[in-house]
PDB file of N, CA and C in Angstrom:
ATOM      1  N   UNK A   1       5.432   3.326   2.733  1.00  0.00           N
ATOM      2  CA  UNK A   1       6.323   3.106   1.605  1.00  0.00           C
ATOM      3  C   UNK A   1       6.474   1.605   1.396  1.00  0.00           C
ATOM      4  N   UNK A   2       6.347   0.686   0.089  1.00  0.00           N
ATOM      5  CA  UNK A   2       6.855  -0.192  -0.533  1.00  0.00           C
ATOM      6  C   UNK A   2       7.750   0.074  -1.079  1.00  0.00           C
ATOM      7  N   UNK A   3       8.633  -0.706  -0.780  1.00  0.00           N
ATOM      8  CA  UNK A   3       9.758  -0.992  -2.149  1.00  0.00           C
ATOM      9  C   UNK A   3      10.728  -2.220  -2.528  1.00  0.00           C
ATOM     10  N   UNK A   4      11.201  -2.412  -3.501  1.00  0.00           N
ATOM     11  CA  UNK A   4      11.928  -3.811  -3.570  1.00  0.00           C
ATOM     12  C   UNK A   4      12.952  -3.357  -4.279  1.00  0.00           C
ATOM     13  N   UNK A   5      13.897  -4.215  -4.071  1.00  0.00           N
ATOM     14  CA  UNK A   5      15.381  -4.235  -4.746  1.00  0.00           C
ATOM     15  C   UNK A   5      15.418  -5.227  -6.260  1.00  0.00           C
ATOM     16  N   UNK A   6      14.157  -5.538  -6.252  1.00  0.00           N
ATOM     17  CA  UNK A   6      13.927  -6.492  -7.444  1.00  0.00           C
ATOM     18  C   UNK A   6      13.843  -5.583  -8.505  1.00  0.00           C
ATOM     19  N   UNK A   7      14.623  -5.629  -9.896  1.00  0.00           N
ATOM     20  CA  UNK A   7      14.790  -5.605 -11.190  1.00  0.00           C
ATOM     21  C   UNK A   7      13.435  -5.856 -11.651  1.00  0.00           C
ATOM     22  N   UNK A   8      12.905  -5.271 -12.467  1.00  0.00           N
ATOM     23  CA  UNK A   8      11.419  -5.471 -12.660  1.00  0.00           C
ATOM     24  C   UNK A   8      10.258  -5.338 -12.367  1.00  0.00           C
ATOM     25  N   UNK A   9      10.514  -5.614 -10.983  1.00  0.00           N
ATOM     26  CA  UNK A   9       9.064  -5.620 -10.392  1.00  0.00           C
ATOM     27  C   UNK A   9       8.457  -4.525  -9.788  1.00  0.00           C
ATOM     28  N   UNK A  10       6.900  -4.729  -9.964  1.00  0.00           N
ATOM     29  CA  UNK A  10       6.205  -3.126  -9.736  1.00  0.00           C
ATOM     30  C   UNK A  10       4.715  -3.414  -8.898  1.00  0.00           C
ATOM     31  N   UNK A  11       5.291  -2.880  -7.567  1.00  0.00           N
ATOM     32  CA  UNK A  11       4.195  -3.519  -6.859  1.00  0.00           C
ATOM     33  C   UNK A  11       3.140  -2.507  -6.455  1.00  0.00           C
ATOM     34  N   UNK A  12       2.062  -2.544  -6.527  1.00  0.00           N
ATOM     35  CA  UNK A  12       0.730  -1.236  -5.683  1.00  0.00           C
ATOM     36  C   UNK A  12       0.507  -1.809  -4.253  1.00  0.00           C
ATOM     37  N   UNK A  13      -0.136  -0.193  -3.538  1.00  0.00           N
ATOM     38  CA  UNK A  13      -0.213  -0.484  -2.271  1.00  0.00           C
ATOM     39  C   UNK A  13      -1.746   0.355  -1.987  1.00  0.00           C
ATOM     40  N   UNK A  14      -2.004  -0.920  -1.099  1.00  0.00           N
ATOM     41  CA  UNK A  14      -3.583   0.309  -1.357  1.00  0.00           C
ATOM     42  C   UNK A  14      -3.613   0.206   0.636  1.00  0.00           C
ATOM     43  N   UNK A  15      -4.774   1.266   0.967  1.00  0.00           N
ATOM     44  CA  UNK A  15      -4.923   0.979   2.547  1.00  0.00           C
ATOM     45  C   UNK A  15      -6.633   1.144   2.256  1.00  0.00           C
ATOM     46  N   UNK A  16      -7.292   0.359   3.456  1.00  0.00           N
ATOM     47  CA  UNK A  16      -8.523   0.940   3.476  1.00  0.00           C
ATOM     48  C   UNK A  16      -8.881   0.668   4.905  1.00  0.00           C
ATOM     49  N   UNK A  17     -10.393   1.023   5.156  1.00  0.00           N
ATOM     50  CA  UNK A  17     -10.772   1.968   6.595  1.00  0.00           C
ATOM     51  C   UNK A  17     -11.723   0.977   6.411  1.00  0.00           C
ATOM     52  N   UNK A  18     -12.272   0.576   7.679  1.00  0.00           N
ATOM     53  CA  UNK A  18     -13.212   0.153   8.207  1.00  0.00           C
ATOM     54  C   UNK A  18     -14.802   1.061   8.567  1.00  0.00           C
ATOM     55  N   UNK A  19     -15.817   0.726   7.807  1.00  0.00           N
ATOM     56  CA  UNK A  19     -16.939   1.901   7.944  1.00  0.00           C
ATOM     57  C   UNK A  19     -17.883   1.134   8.282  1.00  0.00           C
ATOM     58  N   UNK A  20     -17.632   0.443   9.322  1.00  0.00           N
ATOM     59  CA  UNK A  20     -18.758  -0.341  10.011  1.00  0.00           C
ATOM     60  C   UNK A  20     -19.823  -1.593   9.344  1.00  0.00           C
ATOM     61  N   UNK A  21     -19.779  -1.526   8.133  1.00  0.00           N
ATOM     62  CA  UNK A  21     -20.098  -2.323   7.011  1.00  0.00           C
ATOM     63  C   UNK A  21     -19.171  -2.923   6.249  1.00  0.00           C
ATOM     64  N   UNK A  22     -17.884  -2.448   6.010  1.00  0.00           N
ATOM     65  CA  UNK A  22     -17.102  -2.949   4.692  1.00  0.00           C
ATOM     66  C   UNK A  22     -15.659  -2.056   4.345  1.00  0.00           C
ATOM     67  N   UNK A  23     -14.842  -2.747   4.270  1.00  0.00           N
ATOM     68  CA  UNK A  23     -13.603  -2.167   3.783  1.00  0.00           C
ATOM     69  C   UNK A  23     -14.027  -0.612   2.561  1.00  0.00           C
ATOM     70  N   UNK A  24     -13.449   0.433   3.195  1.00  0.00           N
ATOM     71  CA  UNK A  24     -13.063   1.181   1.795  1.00  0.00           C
ATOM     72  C   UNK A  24     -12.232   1.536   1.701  1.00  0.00           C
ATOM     73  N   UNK A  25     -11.653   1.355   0.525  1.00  0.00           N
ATOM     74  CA  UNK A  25     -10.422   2.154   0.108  1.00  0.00           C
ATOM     75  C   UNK A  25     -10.419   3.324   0.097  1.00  0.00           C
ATOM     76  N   UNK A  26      -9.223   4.497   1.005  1.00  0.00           N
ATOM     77  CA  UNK A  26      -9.358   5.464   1.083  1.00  0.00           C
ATOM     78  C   UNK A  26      -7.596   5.766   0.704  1.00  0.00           C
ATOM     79  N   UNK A  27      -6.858   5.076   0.325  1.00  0.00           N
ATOM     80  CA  UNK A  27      -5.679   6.032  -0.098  1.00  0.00           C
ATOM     81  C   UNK A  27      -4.902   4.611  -0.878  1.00  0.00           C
ATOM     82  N   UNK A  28      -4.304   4.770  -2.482  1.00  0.00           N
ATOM     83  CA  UNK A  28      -3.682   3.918  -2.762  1.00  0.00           C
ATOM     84  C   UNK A  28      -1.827   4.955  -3.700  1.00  0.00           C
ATOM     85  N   UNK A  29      -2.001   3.992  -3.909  1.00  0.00           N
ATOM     86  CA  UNK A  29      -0.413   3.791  -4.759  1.00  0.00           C
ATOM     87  C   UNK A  29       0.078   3.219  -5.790  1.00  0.00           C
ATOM     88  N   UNK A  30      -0.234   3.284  -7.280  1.00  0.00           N
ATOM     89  CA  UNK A  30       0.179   2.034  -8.254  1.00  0.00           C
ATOM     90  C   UNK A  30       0.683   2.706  -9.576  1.00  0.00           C
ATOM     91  N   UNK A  31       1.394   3.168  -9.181  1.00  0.00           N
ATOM     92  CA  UNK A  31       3.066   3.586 -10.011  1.00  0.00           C
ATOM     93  C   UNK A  31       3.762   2.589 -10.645  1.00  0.00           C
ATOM     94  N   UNK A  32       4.241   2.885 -11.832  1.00  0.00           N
ATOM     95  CA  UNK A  32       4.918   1.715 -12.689  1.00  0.00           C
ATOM     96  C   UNK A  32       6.617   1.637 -11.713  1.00  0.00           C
ATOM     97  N   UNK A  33       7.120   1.839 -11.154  1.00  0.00           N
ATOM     98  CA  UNK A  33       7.985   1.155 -10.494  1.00  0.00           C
ATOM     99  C   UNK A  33       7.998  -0.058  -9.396  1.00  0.00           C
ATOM    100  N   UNK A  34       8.528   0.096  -8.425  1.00  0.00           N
ATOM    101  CA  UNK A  34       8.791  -1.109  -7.625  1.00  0.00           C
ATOM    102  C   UNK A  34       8.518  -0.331  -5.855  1.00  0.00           C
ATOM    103  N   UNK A  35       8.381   1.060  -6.165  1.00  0.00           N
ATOM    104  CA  UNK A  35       8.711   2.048  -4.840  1.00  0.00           C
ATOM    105  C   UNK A  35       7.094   3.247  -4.877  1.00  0.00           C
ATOM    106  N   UNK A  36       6.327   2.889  -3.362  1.00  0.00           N
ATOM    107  CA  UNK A  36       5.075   3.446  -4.097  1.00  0.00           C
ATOM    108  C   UNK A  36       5.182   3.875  -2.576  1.00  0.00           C
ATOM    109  N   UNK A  37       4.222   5.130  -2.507  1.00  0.00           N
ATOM    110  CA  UNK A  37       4.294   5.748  -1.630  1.00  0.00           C
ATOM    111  C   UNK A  37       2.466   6.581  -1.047  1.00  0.00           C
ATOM    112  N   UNK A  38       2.139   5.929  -0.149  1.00  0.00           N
ATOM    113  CA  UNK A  38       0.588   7.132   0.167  1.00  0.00           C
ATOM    114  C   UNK A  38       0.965   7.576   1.405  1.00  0.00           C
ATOM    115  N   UNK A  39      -0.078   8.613   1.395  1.00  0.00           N
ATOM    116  CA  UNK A  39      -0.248   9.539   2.811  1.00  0.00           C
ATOM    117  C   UNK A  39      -1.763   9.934   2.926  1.00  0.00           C
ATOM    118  N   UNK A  40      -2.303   9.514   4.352  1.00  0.00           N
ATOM    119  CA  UNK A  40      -3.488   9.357   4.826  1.00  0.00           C
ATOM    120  C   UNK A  40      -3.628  10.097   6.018  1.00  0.00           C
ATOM    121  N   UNK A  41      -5.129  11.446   6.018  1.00  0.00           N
ATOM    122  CA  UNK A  41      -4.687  11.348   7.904  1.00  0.00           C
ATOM    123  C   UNK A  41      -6.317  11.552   7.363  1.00  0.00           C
ATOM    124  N   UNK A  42      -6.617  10.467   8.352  1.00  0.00           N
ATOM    125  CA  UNK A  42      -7.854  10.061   8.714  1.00  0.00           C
ATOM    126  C   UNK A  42      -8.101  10.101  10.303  1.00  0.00           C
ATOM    127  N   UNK A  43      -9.557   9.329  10.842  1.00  0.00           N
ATOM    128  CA  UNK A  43      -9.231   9.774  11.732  1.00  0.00           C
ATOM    129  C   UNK A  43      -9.044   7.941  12.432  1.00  0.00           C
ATOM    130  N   UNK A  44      -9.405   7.960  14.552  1.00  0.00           N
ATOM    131  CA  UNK A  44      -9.071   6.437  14.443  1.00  0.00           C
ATOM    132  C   UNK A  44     -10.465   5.439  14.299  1.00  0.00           C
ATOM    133  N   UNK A  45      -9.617   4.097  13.811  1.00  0.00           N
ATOM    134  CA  UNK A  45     -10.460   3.046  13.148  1.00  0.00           C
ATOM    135  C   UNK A  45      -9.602   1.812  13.303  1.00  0.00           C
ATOM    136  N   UNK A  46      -9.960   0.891  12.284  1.00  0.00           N
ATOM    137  CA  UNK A  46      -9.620  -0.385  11.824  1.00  0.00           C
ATOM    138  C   UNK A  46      -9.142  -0.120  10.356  1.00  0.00           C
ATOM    139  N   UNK A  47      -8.163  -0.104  10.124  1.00  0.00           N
ATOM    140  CA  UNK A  47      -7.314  -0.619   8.833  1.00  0.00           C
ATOM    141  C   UNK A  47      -6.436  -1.445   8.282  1.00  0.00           C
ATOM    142  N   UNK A  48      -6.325  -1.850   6.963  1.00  0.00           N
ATOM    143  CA  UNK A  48      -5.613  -2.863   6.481  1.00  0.00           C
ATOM    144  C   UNK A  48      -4.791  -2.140   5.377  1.00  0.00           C
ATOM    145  N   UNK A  49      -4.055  -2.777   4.752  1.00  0.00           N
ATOM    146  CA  UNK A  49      -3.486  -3.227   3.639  1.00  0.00           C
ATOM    147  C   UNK A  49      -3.214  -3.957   2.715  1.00  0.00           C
ATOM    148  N   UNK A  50      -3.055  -3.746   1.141  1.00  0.00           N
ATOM    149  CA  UNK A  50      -3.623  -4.397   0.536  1.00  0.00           C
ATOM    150  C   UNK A  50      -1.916  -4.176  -0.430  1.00  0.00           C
ATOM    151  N   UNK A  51      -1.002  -5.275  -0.826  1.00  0.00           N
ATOM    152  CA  UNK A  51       0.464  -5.180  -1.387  1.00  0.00           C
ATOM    153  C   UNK A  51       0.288  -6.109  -3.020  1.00  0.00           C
ATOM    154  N   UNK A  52      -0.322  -5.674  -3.957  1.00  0.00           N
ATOM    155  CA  UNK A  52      -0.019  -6.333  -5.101  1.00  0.00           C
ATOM    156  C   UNK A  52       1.339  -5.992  -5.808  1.00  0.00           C
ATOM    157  N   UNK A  53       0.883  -7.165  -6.655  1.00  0.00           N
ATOM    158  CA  UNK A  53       2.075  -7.288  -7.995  1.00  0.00           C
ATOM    159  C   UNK A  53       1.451  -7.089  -8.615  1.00  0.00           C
ATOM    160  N   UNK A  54       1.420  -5.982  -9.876  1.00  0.00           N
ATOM    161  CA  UNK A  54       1.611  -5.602 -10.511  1.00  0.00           C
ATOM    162  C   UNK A  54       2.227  -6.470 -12.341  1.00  0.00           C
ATOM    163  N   UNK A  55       3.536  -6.802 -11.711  1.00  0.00           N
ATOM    164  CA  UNK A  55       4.580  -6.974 -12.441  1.00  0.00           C
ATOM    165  C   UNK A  55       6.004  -7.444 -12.133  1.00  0.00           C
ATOM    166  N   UNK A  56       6.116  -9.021 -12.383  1.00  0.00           N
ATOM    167  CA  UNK A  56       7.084  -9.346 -11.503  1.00  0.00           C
ATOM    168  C   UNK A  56       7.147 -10.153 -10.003  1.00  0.00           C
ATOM    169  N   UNK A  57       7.802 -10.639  -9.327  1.00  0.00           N
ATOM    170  CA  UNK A  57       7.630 -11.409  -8.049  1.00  0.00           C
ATOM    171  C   UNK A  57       9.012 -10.820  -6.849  1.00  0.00           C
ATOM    172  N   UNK A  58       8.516 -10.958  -5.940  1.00  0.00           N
ATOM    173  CA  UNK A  58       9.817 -11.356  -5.037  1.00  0.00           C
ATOM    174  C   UNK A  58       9.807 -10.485  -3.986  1.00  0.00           C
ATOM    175  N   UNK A  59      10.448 -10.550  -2.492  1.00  0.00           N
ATOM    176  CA  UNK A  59      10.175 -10.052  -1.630  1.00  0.00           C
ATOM    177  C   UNK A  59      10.209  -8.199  -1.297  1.00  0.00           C
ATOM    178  N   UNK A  60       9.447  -7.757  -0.436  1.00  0.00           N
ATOM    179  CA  UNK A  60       9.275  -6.276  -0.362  1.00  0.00           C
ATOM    180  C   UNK A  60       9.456  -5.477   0.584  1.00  0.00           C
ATOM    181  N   UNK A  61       9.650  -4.701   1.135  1.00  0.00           N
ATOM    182  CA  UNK A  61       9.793  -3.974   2.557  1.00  0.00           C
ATOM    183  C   UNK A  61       8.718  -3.098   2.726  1.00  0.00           C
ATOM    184  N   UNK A  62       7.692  -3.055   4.099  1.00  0.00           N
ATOM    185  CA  UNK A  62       7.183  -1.783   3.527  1.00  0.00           C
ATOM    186  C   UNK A  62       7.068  -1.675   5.090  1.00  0.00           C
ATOM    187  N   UNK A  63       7.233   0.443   5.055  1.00  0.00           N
ATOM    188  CA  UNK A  63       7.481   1.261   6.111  1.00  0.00           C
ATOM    189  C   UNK A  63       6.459   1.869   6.498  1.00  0.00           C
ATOM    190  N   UNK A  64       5.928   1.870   7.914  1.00  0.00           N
ATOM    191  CA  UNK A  64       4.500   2.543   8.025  1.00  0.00           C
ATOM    192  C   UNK A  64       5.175   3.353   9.415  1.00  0.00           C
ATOM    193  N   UNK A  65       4.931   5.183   9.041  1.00  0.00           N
ATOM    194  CA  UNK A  65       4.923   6.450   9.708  1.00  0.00           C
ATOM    195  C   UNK A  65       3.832   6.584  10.415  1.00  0.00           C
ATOM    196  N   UNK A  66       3.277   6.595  11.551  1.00  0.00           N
ATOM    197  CA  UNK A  66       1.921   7.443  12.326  1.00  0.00           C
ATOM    198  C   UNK A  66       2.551   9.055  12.984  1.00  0.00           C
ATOM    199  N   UNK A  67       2.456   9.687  12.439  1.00  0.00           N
ATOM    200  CA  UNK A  67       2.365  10.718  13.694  1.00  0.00           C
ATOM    201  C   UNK A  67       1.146  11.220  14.010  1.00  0.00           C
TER     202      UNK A  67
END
């Protein structure tokens, strides 16, 4: 989960997997609000994250679940 308390702003969230060659994106998020949400069950690897703006500036929280 992303989200901000900022008025305006609308941020995407993307994740991607490591495939031995190159980042892929395998689960994103880019909803016109400020609060974006994915769910991934892959299996284990190397992953990142990827937090744009969209629309707007300013700081963000974001919550990461494994079970």
């Amino acid at each position: 989960v992303c989200s901000s308390d900022l008025v305006g702003t609308d941020f995407d969230l993307e994740l991607y997997k490591w495939n031995g060659s190159g980042w892929v994106q395998v689960a994103k998020s880019d909803g016109p609000t400020n609060q974006e949400a994915v769910s991934y069950s892959g299996s284990a690897g190397y992953y990142t994250w990827r937090v744009s703006s969209a629309g707007g500036s300013g700081a963000y929280t974001m919550t990461l679940t494994v079970q």
